[in-house]
Protein backbone atom coordinates (compact mmCIF):
# COMPACT_ATOMS: atom_id res chain seq x y z
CA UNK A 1 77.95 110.21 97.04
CA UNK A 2 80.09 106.86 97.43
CA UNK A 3 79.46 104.36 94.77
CA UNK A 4 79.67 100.57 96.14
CA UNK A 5 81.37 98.23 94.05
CA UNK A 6 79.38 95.42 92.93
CA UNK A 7 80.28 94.08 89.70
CA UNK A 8 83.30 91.17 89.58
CA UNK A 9 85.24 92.75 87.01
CA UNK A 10 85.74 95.73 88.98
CA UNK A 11 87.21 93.34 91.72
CA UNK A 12 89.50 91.84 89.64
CA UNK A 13 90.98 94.88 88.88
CA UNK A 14 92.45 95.47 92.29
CA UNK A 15 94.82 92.89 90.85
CA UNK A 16 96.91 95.80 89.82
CA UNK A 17 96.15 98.52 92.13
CA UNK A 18 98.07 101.22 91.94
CA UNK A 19 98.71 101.31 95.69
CA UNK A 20 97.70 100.00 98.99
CA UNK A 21 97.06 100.35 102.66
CA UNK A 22 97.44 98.45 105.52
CA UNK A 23 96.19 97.84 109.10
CA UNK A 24 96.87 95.13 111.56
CA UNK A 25 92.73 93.85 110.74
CA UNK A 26 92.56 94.89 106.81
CA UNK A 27 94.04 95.57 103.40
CA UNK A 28 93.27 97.88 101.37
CA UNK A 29 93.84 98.34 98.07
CA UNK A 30 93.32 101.43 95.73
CA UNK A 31 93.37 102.65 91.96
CA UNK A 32 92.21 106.08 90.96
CA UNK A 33 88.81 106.64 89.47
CA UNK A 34 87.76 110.28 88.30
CA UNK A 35 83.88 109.49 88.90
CA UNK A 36 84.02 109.66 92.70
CA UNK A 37 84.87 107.52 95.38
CA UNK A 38 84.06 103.82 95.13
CA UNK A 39 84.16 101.21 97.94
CA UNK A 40 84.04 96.97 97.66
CA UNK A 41 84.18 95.08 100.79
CA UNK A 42 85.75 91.87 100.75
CA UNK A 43 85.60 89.17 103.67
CA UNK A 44 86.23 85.38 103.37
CA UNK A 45 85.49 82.90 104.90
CA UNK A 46 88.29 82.66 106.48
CA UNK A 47 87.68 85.18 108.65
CA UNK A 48 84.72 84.17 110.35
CA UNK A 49 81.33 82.32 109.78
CA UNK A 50 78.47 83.71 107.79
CA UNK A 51 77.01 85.42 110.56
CA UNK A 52 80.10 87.34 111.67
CA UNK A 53 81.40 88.59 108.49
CA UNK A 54 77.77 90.02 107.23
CA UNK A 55 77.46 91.79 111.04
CA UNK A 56 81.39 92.94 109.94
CA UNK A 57 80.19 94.13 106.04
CA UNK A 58 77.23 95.62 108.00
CA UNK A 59 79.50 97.63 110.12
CA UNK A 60 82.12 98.98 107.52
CA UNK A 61 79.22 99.89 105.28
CA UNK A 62 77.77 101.77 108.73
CA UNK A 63 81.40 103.42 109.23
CA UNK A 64 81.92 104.41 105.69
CA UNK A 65 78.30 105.95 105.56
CA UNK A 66 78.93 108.32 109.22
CA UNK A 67 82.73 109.14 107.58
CA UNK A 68 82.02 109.57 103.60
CA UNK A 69 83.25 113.28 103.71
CA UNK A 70 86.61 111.68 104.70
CA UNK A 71 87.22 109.10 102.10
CA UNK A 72 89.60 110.80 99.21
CA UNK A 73 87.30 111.57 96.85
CA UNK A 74 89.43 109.88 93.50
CA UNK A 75 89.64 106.96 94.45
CA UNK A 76 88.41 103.21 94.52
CA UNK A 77 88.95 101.13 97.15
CA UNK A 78 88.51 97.80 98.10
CA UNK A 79 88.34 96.70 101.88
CA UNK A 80 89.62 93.38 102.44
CA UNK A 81 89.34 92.07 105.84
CA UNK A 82 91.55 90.11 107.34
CA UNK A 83 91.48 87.36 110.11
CA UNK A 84 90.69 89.02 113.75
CA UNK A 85 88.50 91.60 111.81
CA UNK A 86 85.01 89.92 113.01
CA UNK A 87 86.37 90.29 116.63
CA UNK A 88 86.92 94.35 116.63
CA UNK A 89 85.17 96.81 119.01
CA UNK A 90 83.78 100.01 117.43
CA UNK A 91 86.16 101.91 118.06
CA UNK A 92 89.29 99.73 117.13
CA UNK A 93 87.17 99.22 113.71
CA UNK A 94 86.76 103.43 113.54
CA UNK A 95 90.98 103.65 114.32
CA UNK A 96 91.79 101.01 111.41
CA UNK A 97 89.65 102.55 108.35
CA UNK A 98 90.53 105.92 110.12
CA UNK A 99 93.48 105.53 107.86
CA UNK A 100 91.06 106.28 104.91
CA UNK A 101 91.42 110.19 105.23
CA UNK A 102 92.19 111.85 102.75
């Protein structure tokens, strides 16, 4: 079962993540965690307005609940979305946290 990243202090820690990925729409970094997956979602407002980026946190949550079995299963991660993020289709959203497998 993925645990979702709510506190502050566990955000903060990202500052020194152990590693990282990267698409062209998000970054994510990572740091391992022997409880079980974790995952934070992160979206400024530089992104897009309030309306956008919840529809965007709505659909990552959506994606990461339909591809859980996928997500390594050490690991926290926090998604940070980056600008043109708000604009993607399903399945260009599904091909950028595709890179999420284990």
């Amino acid at each position: 079962m993925i645990r979702w990243i709510t506190a502050h202090q566990e955000y903060m820690e990202f500052i020194h993540a152990e590693g990282s990925l990267r698409t062209r729409n998000f970054y994510i970094p990572y740091l391992p965690d022997p409880q079980g997956p974790a995952v934070g979602i992160t979206i400024s407002k530089k992104v897009a307005g309030a309306v956008q980026r919840n529809r965007l946190k709505r659909r990552v949550r959506a994606w990461i609940r339909a591809n859980g079995s996928i997500l390594p299963q050490d690991l926290r991660m926090n998604i940070i979305a980056r600008q043109g993020a708000a604009e993607l289709s399903w399945p260009e959203l599904s091909a950028q946290l595709g890179v999420l497998e284990k």
